[in-house]
PDB file of N, CA and C in Angstrom:
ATOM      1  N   UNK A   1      58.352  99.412 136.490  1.00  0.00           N
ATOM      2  CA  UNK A   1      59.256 100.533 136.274  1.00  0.00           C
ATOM      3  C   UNK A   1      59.212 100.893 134.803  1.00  0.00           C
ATOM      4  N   UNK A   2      59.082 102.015 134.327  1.00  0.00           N
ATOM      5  CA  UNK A   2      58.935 102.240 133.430  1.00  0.00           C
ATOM      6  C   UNK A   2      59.850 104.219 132.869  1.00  0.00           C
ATOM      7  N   UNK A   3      61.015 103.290 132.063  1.00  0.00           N
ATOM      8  CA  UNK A   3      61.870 104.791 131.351  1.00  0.00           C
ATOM      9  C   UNK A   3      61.401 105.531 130.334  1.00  0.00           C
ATOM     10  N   UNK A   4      61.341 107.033 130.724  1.00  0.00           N
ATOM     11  CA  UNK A   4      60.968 108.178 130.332  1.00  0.00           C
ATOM     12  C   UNK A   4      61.679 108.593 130.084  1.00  0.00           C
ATOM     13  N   UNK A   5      62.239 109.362 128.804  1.00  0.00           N
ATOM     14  CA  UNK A   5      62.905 110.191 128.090  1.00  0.00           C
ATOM     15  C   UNK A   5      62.323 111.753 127.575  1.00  0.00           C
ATOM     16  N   UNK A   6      62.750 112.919 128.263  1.00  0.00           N
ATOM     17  CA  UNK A   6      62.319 114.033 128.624  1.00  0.00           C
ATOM     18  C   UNK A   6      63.034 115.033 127.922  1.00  0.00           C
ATOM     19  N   UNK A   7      62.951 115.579 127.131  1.00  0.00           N
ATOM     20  CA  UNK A   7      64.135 117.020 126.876  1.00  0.00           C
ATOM     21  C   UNK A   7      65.284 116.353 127.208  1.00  0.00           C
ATOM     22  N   UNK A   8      65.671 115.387 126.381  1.00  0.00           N
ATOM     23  CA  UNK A   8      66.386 114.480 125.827  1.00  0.00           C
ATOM     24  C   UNK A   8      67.710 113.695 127.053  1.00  0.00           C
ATOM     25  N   UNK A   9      66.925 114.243 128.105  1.00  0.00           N
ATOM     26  CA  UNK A   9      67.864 113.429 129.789  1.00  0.00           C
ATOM     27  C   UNK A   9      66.815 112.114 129.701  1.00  0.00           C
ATOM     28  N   UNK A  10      67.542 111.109 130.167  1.00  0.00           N
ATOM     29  CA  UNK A  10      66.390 109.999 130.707  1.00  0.00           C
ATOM     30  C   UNK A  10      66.152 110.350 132.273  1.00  0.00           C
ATOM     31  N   UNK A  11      64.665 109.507 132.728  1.00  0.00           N
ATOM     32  CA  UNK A  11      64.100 109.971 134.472  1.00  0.00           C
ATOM     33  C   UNK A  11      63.804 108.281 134.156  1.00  0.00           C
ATOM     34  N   UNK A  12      63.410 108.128 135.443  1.00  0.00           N
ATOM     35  CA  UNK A  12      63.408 106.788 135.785  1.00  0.00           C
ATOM     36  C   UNK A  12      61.466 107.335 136.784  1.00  0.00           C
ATOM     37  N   UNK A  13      60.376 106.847 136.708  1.00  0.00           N
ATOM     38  CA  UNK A  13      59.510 106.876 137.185  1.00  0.00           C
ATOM     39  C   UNK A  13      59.259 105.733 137.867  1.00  0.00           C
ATOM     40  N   UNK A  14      59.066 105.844 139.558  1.00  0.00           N
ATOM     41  CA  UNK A  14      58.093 104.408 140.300  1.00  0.00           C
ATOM     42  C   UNK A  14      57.082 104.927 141.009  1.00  0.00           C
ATOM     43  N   UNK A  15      56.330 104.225 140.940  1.00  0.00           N
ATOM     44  CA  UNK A  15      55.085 103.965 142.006  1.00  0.00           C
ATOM     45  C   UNK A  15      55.124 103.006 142.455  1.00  0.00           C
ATOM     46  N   UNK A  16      54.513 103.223 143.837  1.00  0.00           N
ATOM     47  CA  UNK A  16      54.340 102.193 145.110  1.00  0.00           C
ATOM     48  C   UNK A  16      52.972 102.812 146.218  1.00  0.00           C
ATOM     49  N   UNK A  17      52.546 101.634 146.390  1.00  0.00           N
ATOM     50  CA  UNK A  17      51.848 101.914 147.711  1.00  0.00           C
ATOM     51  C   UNK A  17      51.909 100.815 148.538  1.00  0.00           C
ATOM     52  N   UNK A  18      51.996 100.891 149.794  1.00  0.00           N
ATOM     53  CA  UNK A  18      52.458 100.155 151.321  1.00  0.00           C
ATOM     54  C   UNK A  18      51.520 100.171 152.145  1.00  0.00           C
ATOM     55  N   UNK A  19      51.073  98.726 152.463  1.00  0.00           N
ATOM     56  CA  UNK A  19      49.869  98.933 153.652  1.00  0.00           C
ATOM     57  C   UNK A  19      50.591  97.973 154.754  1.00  0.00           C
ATOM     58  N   UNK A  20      49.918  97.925 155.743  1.00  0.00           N
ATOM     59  CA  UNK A  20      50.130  96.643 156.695  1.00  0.00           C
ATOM     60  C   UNK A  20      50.129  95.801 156.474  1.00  0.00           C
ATOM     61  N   UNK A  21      48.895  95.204 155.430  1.00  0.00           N
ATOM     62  CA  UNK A  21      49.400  93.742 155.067  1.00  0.00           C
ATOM     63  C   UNK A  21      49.967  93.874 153.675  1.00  0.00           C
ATOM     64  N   UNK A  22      50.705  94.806 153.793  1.00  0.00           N
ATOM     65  CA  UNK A  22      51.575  93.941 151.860  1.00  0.00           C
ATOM     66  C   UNK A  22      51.539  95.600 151.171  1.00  0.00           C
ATOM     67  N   UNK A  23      51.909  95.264 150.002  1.00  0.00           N
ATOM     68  CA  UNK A  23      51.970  95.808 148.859  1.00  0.00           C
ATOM     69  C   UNK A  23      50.084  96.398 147.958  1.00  0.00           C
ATOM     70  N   UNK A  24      50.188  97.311 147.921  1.00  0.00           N
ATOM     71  CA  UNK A  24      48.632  97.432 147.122  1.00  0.00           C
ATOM     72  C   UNK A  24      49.294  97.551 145.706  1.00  0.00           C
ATOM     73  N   UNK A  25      48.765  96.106 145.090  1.00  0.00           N
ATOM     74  CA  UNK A  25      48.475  96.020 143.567  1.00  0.00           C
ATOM     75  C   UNK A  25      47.727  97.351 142.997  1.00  0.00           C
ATOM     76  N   UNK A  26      47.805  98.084 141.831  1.00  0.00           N
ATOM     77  CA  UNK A  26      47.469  99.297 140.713  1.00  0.00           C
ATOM     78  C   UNK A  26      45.803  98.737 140.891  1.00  0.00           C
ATOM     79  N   UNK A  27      45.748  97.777 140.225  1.00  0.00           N
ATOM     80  CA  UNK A  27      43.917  97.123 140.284  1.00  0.00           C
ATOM     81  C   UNK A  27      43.422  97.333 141.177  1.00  0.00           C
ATOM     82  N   UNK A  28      43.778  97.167 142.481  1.00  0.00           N
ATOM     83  CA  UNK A  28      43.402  97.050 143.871  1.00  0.00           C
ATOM     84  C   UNK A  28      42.917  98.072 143.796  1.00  0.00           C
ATOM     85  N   UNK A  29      43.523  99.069 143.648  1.00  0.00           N
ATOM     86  CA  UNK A  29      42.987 100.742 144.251  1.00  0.00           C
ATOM     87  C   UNK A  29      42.093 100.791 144.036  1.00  0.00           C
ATOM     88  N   UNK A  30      40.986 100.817 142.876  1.00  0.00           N
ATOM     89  CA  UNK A  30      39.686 101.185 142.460  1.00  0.00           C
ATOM     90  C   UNK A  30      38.949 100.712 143.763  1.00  0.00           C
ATOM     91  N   UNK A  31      39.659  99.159 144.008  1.00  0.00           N
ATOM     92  CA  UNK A  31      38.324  98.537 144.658  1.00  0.00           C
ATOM     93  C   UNK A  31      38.626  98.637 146.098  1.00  0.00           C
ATOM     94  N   UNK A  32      39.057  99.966 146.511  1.00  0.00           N
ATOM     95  CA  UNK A  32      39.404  99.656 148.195  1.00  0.00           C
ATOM     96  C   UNK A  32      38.447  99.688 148.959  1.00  0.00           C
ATOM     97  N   UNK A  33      37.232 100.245 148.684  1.00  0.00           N
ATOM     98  CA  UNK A  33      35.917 100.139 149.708  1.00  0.00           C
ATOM     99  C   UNK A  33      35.516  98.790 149.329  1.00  0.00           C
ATOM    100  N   UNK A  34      35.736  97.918 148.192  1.00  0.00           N
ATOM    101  CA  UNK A  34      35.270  96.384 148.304  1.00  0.00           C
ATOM    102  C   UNK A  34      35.866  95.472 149.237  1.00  0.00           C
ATOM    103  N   UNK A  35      36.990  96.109 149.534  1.00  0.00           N
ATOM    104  CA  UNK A  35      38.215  95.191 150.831  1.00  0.00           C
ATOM    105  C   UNK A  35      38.063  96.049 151.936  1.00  0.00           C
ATOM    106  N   UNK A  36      36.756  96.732 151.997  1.00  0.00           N
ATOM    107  CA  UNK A  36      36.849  96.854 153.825  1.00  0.00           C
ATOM    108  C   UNK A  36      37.669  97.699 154.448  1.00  0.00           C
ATOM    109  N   UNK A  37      38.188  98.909 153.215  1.00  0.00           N
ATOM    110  CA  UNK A  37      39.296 100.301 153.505  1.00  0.00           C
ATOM    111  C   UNK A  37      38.144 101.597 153.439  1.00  0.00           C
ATOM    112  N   UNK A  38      38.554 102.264 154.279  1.00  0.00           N
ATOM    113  CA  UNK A  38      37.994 103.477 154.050  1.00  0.00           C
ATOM    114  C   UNK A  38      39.390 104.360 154.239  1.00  0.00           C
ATOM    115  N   UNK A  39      38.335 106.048 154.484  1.00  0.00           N
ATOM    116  CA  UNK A  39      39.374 107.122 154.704  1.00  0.00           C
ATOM    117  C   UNK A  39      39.919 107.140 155.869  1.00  0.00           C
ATOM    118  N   UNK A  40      39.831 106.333 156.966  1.00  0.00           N
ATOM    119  CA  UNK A  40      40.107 105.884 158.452  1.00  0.00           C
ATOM    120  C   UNK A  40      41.144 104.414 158.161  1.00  0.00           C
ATOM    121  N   UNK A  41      41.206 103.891 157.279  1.00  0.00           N
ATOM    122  CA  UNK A  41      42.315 103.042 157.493  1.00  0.00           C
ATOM    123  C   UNK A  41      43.650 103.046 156.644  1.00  0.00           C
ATOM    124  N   UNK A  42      43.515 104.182 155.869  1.00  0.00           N
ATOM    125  CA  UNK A  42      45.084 104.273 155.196  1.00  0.00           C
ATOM    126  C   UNK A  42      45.169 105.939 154.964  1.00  0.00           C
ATOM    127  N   UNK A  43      46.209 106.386 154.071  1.00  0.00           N
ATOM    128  CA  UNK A  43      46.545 107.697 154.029  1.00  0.00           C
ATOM    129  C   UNK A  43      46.692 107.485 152.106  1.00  0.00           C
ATOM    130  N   UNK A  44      46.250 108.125 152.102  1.00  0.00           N
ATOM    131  CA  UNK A  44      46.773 108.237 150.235  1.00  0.00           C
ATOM    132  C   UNK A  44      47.324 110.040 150.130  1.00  0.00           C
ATOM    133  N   UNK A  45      48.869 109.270 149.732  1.00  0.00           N
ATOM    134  CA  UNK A  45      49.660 110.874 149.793  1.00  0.00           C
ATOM    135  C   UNK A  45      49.724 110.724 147.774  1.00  0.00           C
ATOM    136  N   UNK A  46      49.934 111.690 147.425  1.00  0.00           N
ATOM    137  CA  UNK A  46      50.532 112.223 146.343  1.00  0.00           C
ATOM    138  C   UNK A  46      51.098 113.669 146.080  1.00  0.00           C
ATOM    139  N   UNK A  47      51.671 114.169 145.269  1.00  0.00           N
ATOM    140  CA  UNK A  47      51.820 115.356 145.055  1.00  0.00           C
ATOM    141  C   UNK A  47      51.511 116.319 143.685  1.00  0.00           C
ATOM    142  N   UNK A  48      50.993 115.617 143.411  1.00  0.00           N
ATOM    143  CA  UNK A  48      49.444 116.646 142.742  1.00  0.00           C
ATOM    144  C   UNK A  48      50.699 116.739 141.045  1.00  0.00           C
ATOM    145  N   UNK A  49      51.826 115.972 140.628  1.00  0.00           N
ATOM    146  CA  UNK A  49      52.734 116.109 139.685  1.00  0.00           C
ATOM    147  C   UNK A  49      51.746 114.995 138.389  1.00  0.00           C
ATOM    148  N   UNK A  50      51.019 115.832 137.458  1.00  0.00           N
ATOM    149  CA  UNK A  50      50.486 114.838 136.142  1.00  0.00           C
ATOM    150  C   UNK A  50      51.127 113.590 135.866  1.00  0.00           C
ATOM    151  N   UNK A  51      51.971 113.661 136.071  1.00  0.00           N
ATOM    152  CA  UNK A  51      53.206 112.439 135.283  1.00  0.00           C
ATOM    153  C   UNK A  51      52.507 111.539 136.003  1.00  0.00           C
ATOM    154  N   UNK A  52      52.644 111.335 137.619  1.00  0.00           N
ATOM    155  CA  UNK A  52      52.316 110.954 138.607  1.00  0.00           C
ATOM    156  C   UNK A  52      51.395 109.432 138.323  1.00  0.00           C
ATOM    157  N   UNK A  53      50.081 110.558 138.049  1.00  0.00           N
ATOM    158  CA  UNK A  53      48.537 109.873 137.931  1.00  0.00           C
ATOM    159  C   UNK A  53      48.483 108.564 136.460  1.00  0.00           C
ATOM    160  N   UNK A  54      48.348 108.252 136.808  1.00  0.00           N
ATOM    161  CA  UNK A  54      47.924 106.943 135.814  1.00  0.00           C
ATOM    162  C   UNK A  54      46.925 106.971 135.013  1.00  0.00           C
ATOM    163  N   UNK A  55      46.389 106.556 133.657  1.00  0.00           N
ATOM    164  CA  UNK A  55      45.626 106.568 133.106  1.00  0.00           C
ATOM    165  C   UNK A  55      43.893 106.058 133.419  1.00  0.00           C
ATOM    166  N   UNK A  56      44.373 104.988 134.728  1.00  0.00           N
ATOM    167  CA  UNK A  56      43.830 103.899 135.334  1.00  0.00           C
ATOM    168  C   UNK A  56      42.972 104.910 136.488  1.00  0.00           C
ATOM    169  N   UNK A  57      43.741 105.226 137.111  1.00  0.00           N
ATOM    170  CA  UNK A  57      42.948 106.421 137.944  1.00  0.00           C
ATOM    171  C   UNK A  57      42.349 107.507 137.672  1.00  0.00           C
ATOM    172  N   UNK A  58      42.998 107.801 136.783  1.00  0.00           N
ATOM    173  CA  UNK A  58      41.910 108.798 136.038  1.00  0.00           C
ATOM    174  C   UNK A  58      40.513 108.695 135.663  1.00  0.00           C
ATOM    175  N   UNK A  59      39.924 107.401 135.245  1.00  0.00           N
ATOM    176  CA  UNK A  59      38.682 107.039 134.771  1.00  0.00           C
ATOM    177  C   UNK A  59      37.602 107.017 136.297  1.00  0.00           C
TER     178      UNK A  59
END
């Protein structure tokens, strides 16, 4: 969790992602075709908001 201070209100930012078995770790993501995921076994939603995206995904 990590606080953001904006045009001087504080926001509170989380990310999460939820699979069947568990929680997907930030690291994980890169490597989801190394664990046997494709576009047939999960859904990756976002809403397209910059803040959003991570530095990590970006590369």
């Amino acid at each position: 969790i990590q606080g953001i201070i904006k045009f001087g209100r504080g926001s509170l930012m989380i990310w999460g992602c939820r699979t069947v078995q568990g929680i997907m770790e930030d690291h994980l993501f890169q490597s989801v075709e190394e664990h046997g995921m494709d576009d047939n076994n999960f859904i990756f939603q976002r809403d397209g908001d910059p803040k959003h995206s991570s530095k990590l995904a970006k590369k």
